[in-house]
C-alpha atoms as a PDB file:
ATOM      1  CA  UNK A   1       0.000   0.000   0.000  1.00  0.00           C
ATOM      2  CA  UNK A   2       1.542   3.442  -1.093  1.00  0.00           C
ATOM      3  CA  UNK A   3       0.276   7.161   0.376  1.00  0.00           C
ATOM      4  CA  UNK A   4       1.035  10.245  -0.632  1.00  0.00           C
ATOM      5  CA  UNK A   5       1.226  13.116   1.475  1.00  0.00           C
ATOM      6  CA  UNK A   6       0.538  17.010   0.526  1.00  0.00           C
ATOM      7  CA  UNK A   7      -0.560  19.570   2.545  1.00  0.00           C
ATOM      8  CA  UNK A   8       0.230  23.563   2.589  1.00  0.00           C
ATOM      9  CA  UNK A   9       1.301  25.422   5.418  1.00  0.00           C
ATOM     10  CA  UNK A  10       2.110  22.377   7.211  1.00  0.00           C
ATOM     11  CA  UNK A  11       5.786  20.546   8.432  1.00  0.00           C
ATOM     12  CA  UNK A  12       5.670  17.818   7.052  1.00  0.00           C
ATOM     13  CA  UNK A  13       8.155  15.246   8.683  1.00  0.00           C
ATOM     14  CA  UNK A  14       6.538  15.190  11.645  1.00  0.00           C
ATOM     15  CA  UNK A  15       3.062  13.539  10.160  1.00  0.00           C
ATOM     16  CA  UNK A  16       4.975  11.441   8.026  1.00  0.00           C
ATOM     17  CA  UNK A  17       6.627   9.937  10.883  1.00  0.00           C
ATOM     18  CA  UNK A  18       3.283   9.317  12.733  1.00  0.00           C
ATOM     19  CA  UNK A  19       1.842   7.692   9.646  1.00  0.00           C
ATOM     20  CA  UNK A  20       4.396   5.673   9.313  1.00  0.00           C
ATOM     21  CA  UNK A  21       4.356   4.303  12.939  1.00  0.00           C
ATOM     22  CA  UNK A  22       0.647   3.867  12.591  1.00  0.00           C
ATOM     23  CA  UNK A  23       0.850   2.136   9.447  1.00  0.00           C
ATOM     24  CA  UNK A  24       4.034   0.518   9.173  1.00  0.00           C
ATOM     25  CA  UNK A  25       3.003  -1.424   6.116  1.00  0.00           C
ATOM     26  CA  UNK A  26       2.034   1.185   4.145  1.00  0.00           C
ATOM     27  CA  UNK A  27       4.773   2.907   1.900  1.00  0.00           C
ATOM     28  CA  UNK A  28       3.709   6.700   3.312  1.00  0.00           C
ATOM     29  CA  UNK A  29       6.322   9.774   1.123  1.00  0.00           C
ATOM     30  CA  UNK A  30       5.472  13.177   1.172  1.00  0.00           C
ATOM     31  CA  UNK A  31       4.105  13.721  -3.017  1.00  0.00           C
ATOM     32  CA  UNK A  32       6.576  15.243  -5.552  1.00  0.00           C
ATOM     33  CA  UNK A  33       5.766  15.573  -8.857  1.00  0.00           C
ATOM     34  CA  UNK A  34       6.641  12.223 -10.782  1.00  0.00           C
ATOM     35  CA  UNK A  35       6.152  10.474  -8.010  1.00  0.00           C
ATOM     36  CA  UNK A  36       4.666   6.954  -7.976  1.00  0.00           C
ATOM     37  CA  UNK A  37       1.279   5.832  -8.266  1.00  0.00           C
ATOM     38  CA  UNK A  38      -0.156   5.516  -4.996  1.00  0.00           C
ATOM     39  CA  UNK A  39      -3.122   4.164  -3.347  1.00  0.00           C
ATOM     40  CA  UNK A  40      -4.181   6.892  -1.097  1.00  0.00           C
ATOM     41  CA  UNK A  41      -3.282  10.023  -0.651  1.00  0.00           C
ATOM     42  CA  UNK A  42      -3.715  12.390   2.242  1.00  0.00           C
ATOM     43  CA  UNK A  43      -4.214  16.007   1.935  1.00  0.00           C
ATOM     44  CA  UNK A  44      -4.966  19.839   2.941  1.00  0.00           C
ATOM     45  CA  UNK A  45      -5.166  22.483   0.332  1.00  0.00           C
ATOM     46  CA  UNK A  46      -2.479  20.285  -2.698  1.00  0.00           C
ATOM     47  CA  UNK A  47      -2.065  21.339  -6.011  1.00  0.00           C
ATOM     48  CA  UNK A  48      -3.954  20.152  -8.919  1.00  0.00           C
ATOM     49  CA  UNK A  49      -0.956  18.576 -10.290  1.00  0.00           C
ATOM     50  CA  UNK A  50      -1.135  15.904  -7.678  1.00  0.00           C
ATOM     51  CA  UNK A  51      -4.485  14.469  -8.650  1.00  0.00           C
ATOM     52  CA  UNK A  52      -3.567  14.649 -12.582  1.00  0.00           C
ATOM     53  CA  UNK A  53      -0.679  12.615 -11.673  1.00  0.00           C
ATOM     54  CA  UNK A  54      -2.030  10.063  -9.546  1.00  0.00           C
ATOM     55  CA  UNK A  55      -4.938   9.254 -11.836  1.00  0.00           C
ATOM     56  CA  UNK A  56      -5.191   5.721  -9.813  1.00  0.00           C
ATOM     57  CA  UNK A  57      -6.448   6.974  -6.132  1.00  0.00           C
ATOM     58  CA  UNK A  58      -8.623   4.974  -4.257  1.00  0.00           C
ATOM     59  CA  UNK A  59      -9.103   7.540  -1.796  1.00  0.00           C
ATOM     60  CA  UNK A  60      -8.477  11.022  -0.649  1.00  0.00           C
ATOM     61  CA  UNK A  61      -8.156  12.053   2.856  1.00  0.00           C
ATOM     62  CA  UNK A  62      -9.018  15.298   3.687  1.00  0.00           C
ATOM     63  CA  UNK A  63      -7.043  16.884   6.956  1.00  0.00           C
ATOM     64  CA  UNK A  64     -10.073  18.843   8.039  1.00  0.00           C
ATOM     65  CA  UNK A  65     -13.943  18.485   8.124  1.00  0.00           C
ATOM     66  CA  UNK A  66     -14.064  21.142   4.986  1.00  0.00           C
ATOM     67  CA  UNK A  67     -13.880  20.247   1.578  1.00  0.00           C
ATOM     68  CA  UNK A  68     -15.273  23.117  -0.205  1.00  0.00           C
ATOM     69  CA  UNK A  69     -12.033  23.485  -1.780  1.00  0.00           C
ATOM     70  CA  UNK A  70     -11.149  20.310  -2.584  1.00  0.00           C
ATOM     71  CA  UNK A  71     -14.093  20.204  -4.426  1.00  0.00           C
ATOM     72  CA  UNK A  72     -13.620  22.882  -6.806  1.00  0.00           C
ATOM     73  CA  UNK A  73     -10.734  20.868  -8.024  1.00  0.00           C
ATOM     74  CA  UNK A  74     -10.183  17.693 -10.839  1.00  0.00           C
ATOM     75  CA  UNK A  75      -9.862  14.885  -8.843  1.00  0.00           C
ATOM     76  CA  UNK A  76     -10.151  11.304 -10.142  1.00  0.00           C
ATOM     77  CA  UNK A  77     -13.894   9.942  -9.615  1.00  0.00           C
ATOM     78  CA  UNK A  78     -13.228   6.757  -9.179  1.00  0.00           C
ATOM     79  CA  UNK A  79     -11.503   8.102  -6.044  1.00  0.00           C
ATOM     80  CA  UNK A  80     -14.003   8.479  -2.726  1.00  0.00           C
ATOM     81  CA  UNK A  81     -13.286  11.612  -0.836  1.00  0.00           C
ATOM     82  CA  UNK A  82     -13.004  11.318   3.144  1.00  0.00           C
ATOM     83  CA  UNK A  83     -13.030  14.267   5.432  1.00  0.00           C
ATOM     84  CA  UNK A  84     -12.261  14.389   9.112  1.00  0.00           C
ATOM     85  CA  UNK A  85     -14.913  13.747  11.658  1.00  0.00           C
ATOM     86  CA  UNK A  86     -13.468  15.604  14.725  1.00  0.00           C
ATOM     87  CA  UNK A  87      -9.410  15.436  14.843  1.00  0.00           C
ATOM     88  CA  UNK A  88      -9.644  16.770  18.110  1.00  0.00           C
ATOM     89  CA  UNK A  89     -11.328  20.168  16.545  1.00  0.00           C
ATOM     90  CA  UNK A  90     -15.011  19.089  18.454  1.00  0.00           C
ATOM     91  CA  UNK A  91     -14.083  20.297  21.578  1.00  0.00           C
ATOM     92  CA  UNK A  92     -11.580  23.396  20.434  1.00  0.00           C
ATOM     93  CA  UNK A  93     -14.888  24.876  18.582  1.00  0.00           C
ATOM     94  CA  UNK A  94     -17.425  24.312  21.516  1.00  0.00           C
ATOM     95  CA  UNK A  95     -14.548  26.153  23.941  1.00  0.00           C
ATOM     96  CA  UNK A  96     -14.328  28.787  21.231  1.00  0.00           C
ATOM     97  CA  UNK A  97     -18.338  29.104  20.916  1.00  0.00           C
ATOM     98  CA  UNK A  98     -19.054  28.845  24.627  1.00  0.00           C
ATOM     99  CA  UNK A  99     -16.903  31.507  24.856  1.00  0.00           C
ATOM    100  CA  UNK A 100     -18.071  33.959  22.456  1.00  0.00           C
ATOM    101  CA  UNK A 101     -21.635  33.264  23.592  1.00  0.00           C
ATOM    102  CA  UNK A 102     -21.111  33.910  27.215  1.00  0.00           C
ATOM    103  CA  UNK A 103     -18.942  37.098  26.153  1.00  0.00           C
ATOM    104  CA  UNK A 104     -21.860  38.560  24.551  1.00  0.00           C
ATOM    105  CA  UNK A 105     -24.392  37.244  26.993  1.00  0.00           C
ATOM    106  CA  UNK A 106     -22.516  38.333  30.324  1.00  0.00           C
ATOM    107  CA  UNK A 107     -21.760  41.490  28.749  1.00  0.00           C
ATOM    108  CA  UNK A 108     -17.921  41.052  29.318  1.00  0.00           C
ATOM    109  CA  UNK A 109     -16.816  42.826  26.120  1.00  0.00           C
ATOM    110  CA  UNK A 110     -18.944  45.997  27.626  1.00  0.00           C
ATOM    111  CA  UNK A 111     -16.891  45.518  30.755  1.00  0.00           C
ATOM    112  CA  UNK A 112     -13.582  45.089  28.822  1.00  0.00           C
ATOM    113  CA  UNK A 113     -14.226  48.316  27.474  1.00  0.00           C
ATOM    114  CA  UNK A 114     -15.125  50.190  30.747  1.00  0.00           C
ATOM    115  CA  UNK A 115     -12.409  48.786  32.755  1.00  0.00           C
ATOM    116  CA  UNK A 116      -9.676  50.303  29.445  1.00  0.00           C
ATOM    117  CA  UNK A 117     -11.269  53.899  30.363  1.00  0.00           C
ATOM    118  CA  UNK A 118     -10.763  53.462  33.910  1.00  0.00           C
ATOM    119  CA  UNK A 119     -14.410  53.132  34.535  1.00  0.00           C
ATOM    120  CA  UNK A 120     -16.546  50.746  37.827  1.00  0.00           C
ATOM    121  CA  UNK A 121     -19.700  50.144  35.744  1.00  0.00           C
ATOM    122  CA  UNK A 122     -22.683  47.719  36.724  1.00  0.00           C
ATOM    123  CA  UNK A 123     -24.981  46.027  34.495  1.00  0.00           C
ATOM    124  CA  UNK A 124     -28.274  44.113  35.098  1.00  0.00           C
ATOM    125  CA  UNK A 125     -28.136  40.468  35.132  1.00  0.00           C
ATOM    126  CA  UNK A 126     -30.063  39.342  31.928  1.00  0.00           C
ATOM    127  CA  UNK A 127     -32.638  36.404  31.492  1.00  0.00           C
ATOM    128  CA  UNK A 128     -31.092  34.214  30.031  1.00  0.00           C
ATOM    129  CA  UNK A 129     -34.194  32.412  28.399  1.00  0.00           C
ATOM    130  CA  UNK A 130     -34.340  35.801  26.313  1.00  0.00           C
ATOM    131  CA  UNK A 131     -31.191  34.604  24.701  1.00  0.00           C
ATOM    132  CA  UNK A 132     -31.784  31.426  22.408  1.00  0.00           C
ATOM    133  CA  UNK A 133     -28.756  30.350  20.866  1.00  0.00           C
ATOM    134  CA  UNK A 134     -29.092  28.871  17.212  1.00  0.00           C
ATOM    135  CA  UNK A 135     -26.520  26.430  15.469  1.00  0.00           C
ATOM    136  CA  UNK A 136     -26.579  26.162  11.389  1.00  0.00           C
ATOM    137  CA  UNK A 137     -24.884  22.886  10.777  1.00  0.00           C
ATOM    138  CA  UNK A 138     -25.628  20.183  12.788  1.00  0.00           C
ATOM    139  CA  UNK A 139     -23.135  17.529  12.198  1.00  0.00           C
ATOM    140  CA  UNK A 140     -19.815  16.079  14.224  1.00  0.00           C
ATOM    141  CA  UNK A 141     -19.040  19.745  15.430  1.00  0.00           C
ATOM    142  CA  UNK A 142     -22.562  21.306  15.385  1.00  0.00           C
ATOM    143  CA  UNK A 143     -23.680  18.571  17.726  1.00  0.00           C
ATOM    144  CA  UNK A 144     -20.560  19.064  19.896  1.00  0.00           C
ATOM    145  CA  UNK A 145     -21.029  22.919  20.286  1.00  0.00           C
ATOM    146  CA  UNK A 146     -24.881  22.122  21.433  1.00  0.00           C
ATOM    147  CA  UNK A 147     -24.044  19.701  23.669  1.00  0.00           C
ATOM    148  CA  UNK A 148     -21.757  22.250  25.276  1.00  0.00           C
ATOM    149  CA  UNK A 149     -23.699  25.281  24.790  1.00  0.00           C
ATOM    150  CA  UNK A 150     -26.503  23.260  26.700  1.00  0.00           C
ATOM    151  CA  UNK A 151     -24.707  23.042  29.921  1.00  0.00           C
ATOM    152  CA  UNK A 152     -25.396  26.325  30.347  1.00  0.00           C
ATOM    153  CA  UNK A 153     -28.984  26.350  29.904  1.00  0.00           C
ATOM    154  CA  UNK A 154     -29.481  28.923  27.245  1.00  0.00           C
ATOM    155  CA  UNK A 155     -32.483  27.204  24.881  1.00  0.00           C
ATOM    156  CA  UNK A 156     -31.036  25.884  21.640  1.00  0.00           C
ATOM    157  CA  UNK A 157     -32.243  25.684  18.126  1.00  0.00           C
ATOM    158  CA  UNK A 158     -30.751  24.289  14.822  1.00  0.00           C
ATOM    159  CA  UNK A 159     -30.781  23.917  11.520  1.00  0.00           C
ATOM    160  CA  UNK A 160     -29.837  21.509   8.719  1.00  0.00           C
ATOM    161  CA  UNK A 161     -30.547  20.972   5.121  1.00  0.00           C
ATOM    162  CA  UNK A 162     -31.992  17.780   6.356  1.00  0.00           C
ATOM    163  CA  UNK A 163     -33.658  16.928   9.274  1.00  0.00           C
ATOM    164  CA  UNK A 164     -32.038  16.013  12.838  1.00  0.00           C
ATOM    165  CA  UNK A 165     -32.772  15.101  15.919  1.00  0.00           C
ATOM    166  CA  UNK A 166     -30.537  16.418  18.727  1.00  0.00           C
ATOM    167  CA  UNK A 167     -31.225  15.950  22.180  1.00  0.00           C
ATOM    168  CA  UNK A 168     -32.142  19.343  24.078  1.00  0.00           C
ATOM    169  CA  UNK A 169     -32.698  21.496  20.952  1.00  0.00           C
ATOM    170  CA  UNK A 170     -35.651  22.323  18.517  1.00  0.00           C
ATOM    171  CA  UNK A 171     -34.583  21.318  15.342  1.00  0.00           C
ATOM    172  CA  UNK A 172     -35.367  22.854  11.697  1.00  0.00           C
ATOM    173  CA  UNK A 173     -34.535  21.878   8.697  1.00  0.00           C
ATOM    174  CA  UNK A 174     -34.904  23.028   4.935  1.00  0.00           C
ATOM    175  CA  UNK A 175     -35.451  26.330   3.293  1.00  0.00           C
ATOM    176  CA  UNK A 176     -39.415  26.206   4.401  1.00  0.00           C
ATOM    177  CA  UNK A 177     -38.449  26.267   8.049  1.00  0.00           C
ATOM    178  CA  UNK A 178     -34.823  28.503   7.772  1.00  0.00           C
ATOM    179  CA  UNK A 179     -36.726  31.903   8.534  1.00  0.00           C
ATOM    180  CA  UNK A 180     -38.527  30.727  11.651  1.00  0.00           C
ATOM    181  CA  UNK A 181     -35.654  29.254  12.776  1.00  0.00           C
ATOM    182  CA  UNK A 182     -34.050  32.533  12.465  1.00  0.00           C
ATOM    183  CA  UNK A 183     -36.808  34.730  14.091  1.00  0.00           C
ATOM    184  CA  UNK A 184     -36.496  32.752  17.785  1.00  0.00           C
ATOM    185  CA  UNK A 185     -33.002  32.946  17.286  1.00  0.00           C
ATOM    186  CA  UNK A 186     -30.408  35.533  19.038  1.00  0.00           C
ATOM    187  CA  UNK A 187     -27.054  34.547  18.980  1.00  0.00           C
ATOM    188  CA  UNK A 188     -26.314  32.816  15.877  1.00  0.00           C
ATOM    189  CA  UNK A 189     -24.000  30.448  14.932  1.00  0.00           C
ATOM    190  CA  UNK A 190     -22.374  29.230  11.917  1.00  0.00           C
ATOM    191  CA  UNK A 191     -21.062  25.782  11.543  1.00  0.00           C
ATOM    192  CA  UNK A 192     -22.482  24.563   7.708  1.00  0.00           C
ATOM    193  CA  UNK A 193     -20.319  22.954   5.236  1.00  0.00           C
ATOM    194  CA  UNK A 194     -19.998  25.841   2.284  1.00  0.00           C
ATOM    195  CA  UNK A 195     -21.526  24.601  -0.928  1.00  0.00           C
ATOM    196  CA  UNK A 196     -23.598  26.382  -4.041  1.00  0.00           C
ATOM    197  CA  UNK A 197     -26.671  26.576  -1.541  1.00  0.00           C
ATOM    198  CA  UNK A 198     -24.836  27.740   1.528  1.00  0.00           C
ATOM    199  CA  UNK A 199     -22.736  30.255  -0.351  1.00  0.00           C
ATOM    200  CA  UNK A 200     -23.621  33.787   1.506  1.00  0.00           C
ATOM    201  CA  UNK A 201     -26.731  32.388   3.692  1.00  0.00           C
ATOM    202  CA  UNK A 202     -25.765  35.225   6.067  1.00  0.00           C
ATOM    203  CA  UNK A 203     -26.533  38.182   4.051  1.00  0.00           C
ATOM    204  CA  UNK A 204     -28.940  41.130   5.191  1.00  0.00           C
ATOM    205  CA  UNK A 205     -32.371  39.677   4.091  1.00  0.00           C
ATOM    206  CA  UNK A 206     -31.275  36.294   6.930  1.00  0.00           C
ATOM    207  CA  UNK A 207     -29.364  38.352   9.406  1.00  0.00           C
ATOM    208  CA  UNK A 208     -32.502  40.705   9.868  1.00  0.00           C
ATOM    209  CA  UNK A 209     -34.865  37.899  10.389  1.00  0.00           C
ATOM    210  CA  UNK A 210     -32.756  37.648  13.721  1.00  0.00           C
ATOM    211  CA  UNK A 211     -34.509  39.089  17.335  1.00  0.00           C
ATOM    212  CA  UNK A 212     -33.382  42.412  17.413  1.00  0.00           C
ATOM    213  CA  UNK A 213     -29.914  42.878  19.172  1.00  0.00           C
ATOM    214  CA  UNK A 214     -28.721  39.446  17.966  1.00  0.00           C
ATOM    215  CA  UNK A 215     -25.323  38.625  17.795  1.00  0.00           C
ATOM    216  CA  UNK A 216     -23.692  36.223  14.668  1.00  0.00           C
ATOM    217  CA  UNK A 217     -20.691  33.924  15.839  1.00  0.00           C
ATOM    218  CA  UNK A 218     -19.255  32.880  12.509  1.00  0.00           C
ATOM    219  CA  UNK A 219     -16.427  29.602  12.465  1.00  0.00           C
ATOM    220  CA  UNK A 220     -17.498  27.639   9.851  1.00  0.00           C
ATOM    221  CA  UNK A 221     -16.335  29.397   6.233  1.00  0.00           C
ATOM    222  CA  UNK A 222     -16.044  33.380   5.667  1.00  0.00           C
ATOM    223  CA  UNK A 223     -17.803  32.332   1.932  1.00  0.00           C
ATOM    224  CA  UNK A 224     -20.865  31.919   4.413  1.00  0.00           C
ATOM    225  CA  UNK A 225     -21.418  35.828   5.419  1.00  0.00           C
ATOM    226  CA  UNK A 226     -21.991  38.782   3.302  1.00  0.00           C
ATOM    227  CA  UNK A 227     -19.541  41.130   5.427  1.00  0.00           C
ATOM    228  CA  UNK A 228     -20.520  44.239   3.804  1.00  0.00           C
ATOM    229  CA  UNK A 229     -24.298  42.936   5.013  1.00  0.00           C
ATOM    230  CA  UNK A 230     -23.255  42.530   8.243  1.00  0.00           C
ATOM    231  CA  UNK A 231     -21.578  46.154   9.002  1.00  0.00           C
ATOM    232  CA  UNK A 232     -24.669  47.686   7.790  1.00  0.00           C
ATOM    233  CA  UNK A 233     -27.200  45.582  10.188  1.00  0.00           C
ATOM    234  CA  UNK A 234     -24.769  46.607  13.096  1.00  0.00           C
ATOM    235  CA  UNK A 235     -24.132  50.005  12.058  1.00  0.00           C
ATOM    236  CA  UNK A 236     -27.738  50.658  12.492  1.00  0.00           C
ATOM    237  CA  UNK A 237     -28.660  48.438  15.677  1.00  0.00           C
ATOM    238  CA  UNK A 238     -30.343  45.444  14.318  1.00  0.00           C
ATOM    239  CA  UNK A 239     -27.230  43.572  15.293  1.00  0.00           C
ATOM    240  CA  UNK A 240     -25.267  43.620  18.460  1.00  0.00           C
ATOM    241  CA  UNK A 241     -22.239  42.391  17.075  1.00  0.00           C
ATOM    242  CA  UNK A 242     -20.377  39.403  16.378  1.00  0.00           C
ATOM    243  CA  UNK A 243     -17.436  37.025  16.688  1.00  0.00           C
ATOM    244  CA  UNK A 244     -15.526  36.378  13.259  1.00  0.00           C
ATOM    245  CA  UNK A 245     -12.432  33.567  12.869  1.00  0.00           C
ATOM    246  CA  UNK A 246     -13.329  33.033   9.001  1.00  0.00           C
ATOM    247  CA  UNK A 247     -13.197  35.584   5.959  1.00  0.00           C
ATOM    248  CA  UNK A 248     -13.425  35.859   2.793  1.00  0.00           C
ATOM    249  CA  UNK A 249     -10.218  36.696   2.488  1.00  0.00           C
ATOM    250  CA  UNK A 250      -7.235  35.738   4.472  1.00  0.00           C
ATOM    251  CA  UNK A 251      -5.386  36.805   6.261  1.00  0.00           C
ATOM    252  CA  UNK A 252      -7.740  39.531   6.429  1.00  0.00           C
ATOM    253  CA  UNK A 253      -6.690  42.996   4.085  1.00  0.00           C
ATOM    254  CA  UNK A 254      -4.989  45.946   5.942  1.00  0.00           C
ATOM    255  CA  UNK A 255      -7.713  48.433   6.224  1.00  0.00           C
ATOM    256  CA  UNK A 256     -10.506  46.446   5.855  1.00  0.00           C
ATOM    257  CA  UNK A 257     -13.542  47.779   8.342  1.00  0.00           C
ATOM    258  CA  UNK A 258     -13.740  44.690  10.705  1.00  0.00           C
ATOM    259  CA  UNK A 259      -9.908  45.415  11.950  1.00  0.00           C
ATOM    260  CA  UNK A 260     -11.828  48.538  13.938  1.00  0.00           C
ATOM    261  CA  UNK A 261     -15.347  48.003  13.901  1.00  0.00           C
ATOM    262  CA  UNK A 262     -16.439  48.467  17.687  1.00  0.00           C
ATOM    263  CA  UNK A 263     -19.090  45.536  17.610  1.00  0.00           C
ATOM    264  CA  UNK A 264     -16.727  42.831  16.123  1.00  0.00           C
ATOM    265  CA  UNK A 265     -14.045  40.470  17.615  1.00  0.00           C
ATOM    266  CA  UNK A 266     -11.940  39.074  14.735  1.00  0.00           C
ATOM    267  CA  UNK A 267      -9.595  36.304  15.724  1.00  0.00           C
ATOM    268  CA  UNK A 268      -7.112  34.748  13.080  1.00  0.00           C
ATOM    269  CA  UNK A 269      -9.203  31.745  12.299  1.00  0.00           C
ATOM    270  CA  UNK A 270      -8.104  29.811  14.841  1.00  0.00           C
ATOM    271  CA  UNK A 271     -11.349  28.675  16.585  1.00  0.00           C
ATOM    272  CA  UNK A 272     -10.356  24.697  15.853  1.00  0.00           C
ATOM    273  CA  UNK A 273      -6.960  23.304  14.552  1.00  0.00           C
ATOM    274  CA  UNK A 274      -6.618  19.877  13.590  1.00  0.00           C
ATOM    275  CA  UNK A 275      -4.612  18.040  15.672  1.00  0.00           C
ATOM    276  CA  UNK A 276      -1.536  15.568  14.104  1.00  0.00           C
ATOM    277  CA  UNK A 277      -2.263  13.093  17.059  1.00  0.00           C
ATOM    278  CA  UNK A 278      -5.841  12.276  16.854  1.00  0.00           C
ATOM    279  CA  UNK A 279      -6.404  12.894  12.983  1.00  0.00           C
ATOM    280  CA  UNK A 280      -3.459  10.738  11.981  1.00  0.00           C
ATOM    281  CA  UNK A 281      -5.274   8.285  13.938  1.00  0.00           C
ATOM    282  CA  UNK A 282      -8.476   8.890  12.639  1.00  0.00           C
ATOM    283  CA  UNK A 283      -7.331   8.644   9.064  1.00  0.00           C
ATOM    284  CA  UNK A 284      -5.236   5.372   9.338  1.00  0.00           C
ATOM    285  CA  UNK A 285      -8.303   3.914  11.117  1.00  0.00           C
ATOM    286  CA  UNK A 286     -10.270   4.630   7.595  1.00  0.00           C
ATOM    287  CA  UNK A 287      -7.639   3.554   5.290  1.00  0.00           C
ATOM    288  CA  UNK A 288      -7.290  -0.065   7.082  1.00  0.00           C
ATOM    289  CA  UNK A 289     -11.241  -0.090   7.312  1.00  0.00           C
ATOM    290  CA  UNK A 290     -11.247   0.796   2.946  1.00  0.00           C
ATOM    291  CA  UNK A 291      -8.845  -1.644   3.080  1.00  0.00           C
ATOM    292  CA  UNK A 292     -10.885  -4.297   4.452  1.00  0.00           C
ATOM    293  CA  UNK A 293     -13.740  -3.412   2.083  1.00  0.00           C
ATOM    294  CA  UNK A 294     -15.499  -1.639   5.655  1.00  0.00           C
ATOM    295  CA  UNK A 295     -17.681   1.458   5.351  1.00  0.00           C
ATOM    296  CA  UNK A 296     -16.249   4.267   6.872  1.00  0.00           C
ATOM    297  CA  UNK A 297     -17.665   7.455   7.832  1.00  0.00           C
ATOM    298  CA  UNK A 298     -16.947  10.884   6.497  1.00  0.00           C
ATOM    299  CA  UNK A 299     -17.573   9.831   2.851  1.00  0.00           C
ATOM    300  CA  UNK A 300     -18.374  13.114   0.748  1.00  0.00           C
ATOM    301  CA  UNK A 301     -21.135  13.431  -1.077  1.00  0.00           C
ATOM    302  CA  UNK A 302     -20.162  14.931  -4.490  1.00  0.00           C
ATOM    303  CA  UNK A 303     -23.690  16.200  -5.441  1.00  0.00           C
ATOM    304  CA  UNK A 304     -24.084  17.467  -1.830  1.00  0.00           C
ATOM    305  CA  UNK A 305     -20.897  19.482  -1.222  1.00  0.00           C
ATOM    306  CA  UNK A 306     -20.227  17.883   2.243  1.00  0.00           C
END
């Protein structure tokens, strides 16, 4: 058995080693052009030259639950593409979302602000029942962040293409439930795979369907939100602000009006990295299971986009 590794941005020695320890059978070379026909190859962000040259894949594994642009590229389609389930990023984005809903909810960027100016302020408790917290995307991570959200007792709501059942939450799903989902909902958060249909869901029309003074916590794909949407709803109150790690473009442009809005925190998406340990496990776990002739989960659906 022969893998190829690729993957931007990333040393790559280190994961080599690991999947060689965790599949010692396996042949496992980091991909140069001209290399050898392999069986699988394992991948974040390669170049296109990669798939034309390894015409022969029986798989692709994808280092991180997105795949929006692996899709957009010529891969062979014989080949099944497999994205990570978790990779230890579950629990990174319920910390990060957990966080950025209790910031808003407890006020704490308010006292932030007063405590920089030298200022003792008070601020009334809120309810928070008045503060239902809605998830878009309700698979491996959405379910994670409501499970964790839920320990705090805000009521949850989410929505799916499809429809789900989650424990805790009321659940929508499809384009003839999205806008009452949206008008219970105050904090907002993103977590859907970016496809065709998901492309700029969060655009003004959406985002005002929100209870007034809702807030948008966006960690799935910066594709998802119409930013120049979203500085007009705060700019004139409908929105309370929000919590960005994804843009459209990144890093994000000098200048650009998020760097200083007052109502946005902008982090450098970092809400969940994928860890070597637990997704070199994860992946070599699916390879011996495709090996075997096992199903395995994380299969893309072409069509679908996730």
């Amino acid at each position: 058995m022969r893998i190829v590794f690729s993957a931007t941005q990333t040393k790559v020695q280190p994961w080599l080693e690991a999947f060689r320890v965790a599949l010692p059978q396996a042949q496992v070379q980091e991909w140069q052009p001209g290399a050898a026909p392999a069986d699988y190859a394992v991948v974040w962000r390669p170049p296109q030259q990669l798939f034309d040259e390894q015409p022969r894949l029986k798989a692709i594994m994808n280092m991180g639950a997105g795949v929006d642009a692996l899709l957009e590229m010529r891969t062979p389609p014989q080949a099944v593409i497999v994205r990570i389930d978790d990779g230890g990023m579950a629990v990174q984005m319920a910390e990060f979302v957990c966080h950025a809903v209790i910031r808003y909810f407890r006020e704490l960027d308010v006292y932030e602000r007063d405590v920089a100016q030298g200022t003792w302020s008070f601020r009334k408790p809120r309810r928070r029942e008045e503060f239902p917290v809605g998830i878009m995307g309700l698979g491996v991570l959405g379910q994670r962040v409501a499970e964790a959200v839920a320990h705090f007792e805000f009521p949850l709501r989410g929505w799916s293409r499809t429809p789900r059942q989650v424990p805790g939450m009321r659940c929508f799903a499809g384009a003839e439930q999205f806008d009452e989902f949206l008008a219970g909902t105050r904090v907002l958060v993103c977590l859907l795979p970016l496809t065709p249909e998901t492309e700029g869901i969060m655009n003004r029309r959406t985002l005002g369907r929100l209870m007034p003074q809702s807030y948008v916590i966006n960690v799935a794909r910066g594709a998802h939100l119409v930013e120049e949407d979203l500085v007009a709803l705060l700019d004139d109150g409908h929105l309370a602000g929000a919590t960005l790690d994804v843009f459209r473009t990144e890093p994000l442009p000098e200048g650009h009006p998020f760097w200083k809005h007052p109502k946005v925190t902008i982090t450098p998406h970092t809400s969940a990295r994928t860890l070597r340990d637990e997704s070199v496990a994860q992946i070599a776990g699916k390879i011996l299971a495709l090996e075997r002739g096992e199903p395995i989960a994380g299969v893309v659906d072409r069509n679908r986009g996730y």
